[in-house]
PDB file of N, CA and C in Angstrom:
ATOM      1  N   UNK A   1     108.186  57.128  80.688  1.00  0.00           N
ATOM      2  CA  UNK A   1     106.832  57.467  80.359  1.00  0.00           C
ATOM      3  C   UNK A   1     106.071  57.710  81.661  1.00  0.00           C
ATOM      4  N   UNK A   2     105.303  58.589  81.741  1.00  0.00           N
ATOM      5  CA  UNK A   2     104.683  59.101  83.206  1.00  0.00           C
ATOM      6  C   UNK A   2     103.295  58.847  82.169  1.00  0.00           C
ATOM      7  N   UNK A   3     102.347  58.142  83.132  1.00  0.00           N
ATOM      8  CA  UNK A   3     100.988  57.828  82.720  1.00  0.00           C
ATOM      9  C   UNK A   3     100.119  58.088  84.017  1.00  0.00           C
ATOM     10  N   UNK A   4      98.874  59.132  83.746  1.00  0.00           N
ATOM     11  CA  UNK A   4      98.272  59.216  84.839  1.00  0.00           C
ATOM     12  C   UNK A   4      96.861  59.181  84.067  1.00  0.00           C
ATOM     13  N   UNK A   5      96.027  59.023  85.138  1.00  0.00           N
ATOM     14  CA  UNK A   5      94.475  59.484  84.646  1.00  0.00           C
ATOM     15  C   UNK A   5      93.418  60.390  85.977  1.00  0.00           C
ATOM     16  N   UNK A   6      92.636  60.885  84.963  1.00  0.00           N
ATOM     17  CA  UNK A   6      91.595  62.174  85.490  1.00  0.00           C
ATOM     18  C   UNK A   6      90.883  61.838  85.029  1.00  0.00           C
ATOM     19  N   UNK A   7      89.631  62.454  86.431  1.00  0.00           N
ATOM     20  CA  UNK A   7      88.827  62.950  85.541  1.00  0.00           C
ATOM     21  C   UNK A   7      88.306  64.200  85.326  1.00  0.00           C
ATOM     22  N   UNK A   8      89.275  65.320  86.013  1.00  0.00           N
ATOM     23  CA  UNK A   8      89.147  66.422  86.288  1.00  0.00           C
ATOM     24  C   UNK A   8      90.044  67.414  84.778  1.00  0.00           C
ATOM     25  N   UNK A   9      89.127  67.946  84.102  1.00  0.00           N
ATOM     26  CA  UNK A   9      89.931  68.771  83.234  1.00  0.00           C
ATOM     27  C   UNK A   9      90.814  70.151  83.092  1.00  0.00           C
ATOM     28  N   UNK A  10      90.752  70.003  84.654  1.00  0.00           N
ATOM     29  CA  UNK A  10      91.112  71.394  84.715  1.00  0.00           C
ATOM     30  C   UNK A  10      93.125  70.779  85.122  1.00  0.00           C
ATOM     31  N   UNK A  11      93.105  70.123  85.750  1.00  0.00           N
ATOM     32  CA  UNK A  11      93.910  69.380  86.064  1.00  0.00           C
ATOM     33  C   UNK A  11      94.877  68.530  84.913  1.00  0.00           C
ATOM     34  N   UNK A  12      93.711  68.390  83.949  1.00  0.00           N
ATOM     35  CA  UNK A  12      94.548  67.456  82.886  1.00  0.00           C
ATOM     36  C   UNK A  12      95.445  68.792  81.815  1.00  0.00           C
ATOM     37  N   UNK A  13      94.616  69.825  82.012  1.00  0.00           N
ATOM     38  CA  UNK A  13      95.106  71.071  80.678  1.00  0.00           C
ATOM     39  C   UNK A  13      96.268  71.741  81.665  1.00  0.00           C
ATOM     40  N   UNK A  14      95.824  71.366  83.170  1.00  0.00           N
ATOM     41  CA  UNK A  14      97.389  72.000  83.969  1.00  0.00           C
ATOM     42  C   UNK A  14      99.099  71.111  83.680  1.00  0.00           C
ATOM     43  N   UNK A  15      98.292  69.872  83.101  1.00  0.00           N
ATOM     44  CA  UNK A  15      99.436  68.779  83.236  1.00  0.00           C
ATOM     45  C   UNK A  15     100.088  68.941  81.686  1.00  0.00           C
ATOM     46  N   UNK A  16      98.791  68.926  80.832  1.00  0.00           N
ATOM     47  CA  UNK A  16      99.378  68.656  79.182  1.00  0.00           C
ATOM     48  C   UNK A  16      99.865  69.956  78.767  1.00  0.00           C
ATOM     49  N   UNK A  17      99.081  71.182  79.402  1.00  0.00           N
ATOM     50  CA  UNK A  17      99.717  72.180  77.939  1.00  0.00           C
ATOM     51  C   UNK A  17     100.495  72.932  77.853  1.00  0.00           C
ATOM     52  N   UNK A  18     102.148  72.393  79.082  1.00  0.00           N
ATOM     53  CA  UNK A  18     103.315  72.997  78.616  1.00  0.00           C
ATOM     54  C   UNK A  18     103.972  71.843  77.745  1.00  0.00           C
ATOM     55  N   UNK A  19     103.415  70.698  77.363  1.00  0.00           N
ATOM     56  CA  UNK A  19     104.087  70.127  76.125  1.00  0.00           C
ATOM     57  C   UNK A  19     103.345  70.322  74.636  1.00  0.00           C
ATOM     58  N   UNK A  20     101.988  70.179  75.128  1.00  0.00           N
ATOM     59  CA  UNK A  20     101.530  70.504  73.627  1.00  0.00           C
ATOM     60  C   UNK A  20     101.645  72.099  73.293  1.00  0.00           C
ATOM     61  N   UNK A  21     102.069  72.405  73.994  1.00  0.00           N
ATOM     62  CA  UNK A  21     102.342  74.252  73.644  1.00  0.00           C
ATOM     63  C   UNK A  21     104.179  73.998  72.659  1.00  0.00           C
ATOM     64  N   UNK A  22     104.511  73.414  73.218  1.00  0.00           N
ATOM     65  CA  UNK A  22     105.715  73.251  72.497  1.00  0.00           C
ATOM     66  C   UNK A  22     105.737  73.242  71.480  1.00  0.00           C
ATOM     67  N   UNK A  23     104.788  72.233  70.875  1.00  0.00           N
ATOM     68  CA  UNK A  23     104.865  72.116  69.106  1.00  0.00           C
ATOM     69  C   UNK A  23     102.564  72.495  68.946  1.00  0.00           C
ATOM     70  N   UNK A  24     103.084  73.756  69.193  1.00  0.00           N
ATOM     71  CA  UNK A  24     101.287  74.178  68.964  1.00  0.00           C
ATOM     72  C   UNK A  24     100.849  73.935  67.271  1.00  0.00           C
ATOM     73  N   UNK A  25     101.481  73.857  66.155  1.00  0.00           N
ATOM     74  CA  UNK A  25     100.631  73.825  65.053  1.00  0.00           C
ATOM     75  C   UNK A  25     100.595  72.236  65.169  1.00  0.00           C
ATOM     76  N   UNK A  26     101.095  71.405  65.467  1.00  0.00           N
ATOM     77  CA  UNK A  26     101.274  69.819  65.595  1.00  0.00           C
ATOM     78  C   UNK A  26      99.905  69.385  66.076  1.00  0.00           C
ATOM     79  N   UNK A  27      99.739  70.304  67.658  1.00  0.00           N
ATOM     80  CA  UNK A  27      98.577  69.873  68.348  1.00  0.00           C
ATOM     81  C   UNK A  27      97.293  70.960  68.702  1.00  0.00           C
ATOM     82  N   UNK A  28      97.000  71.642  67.433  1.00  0.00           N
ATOM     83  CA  UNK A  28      96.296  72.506  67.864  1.00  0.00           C
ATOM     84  C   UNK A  28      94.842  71.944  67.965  1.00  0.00           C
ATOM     85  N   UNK A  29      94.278  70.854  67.519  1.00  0.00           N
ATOM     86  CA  UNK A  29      93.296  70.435  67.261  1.00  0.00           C
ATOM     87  C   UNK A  29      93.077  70.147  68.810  1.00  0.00           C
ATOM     88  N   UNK A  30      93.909  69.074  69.401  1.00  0.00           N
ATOM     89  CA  UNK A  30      94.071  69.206  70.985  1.00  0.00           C
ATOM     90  C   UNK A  30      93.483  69.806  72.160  1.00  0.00           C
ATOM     91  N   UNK A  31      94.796  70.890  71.414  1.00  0.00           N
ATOM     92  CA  UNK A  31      94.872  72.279  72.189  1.00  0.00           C
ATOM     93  C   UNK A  31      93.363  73.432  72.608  1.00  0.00           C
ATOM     94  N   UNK A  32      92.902  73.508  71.049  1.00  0.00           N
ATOM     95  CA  UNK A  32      91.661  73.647  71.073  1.00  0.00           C
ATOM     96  C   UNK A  32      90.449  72.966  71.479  1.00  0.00           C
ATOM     97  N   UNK A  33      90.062  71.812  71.699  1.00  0.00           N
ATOM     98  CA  UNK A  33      89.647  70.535  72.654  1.00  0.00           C
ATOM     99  C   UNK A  33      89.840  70.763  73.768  1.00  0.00           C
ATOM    100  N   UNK A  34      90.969  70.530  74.323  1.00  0.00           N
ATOM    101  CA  UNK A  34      91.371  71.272  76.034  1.00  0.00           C
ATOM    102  C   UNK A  34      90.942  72.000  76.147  1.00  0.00           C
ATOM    103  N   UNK A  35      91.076  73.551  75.649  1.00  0.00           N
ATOM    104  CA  UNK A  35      90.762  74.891  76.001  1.00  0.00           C
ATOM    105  C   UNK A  35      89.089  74.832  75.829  1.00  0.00           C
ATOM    106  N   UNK A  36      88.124  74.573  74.858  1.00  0.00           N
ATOM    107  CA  UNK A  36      86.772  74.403  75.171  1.00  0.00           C
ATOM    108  C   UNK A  36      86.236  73.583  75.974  1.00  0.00           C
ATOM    109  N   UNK A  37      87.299  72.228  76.290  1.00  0.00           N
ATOM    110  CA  UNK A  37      86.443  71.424  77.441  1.00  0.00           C
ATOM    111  C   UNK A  37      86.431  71.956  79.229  1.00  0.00           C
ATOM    112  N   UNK A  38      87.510  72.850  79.142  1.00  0.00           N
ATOM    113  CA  UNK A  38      87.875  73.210  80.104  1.00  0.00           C
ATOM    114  C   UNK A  38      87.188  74.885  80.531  1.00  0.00           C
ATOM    115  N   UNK A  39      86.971  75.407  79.682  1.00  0.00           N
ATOM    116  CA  UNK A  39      86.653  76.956  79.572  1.00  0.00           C
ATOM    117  C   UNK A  39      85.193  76.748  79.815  1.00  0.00           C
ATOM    118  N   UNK A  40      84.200  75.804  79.296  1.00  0.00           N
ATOM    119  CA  UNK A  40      82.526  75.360  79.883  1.00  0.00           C
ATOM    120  C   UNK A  40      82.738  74.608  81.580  1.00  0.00           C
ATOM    121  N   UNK A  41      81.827  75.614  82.329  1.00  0.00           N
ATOM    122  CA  UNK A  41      81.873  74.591  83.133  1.00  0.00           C
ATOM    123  C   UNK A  41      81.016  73.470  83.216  1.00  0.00           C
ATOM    124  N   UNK A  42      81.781  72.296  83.688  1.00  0.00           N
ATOM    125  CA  UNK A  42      80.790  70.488  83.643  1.00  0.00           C
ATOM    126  C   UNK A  42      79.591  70.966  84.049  1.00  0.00           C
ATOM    127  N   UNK A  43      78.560  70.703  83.697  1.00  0.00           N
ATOM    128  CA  UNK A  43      77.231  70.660  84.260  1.00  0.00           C
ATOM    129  C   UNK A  43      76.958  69.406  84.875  1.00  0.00           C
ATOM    130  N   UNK A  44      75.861  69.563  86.230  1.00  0.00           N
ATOM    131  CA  UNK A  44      75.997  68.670  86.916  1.00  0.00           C
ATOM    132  C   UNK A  44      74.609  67.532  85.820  1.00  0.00           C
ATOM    133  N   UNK A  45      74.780  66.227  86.307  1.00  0.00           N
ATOM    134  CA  UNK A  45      74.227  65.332  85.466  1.00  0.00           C
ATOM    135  C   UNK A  45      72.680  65.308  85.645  1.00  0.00           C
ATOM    136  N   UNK A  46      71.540  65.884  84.963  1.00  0.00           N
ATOM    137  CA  UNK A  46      70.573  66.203  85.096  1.00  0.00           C
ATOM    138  C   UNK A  46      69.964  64.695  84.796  1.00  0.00           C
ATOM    139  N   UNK A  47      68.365  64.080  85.830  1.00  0.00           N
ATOM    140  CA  UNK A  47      68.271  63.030  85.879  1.00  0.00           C
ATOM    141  C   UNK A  47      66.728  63.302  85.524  1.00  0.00           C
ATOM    142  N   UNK A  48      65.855  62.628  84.870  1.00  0.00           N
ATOM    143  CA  UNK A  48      64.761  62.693  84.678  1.00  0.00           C
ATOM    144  C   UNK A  48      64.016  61.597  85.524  1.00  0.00           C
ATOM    145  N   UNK A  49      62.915  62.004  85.983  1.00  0.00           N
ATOM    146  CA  UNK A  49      62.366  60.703  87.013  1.00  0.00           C
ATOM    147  C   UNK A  49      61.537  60.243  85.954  1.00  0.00           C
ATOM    148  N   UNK A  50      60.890  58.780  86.204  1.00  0.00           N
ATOM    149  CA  UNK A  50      60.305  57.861  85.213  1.00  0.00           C
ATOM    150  C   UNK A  50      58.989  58.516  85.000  1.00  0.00           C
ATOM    151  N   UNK A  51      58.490  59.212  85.300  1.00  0.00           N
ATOM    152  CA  UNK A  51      57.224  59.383  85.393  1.00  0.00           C
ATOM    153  C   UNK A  51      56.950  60.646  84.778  1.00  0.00           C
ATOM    154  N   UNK A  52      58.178  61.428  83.927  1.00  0.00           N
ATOM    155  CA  UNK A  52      58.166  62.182  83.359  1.00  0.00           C
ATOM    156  C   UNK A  52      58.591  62.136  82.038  1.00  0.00           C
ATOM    157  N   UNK A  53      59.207  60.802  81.904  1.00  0.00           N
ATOM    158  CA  UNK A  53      59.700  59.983  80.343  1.00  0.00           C
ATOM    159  C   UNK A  53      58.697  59.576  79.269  1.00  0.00           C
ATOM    160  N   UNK A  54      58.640  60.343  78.439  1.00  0.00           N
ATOM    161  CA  UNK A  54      57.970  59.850  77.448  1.00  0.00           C
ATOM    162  C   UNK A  54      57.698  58.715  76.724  1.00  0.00           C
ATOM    163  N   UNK A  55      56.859  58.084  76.077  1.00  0.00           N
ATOM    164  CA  UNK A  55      57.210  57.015  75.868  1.00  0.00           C
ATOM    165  C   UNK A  55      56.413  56.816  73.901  1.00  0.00           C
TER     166      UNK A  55
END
């Protein structure tokens, strides 16, 4: 068993999807998951300052 972790998705769909391509109707739900998380790029984490928080 080879176990790794990311947090980079571009990296994780380079690693997983010559196996889940193997049996694609098995893992298409996946497959499709990968391919949209990976196809948006991450947006960087937008921070609101306190003084603009509603309350």
């Amino acid at each position: 068993m080879d176990v790794r972790v990311t947090t980079d998705p571009h990296l994780f769909r380079q690693t997983v999807f010559p196996f889940l391509q193997q049996d694609p109707v098995l893992h298409t739900l996946i497959l499709t998951i990968v391919h949209t998380q990976t196809a948006i790029p991450t947006p960087e984490p937008s921070y609101s300052s306190p003084s603009t928080t509603r309350r």
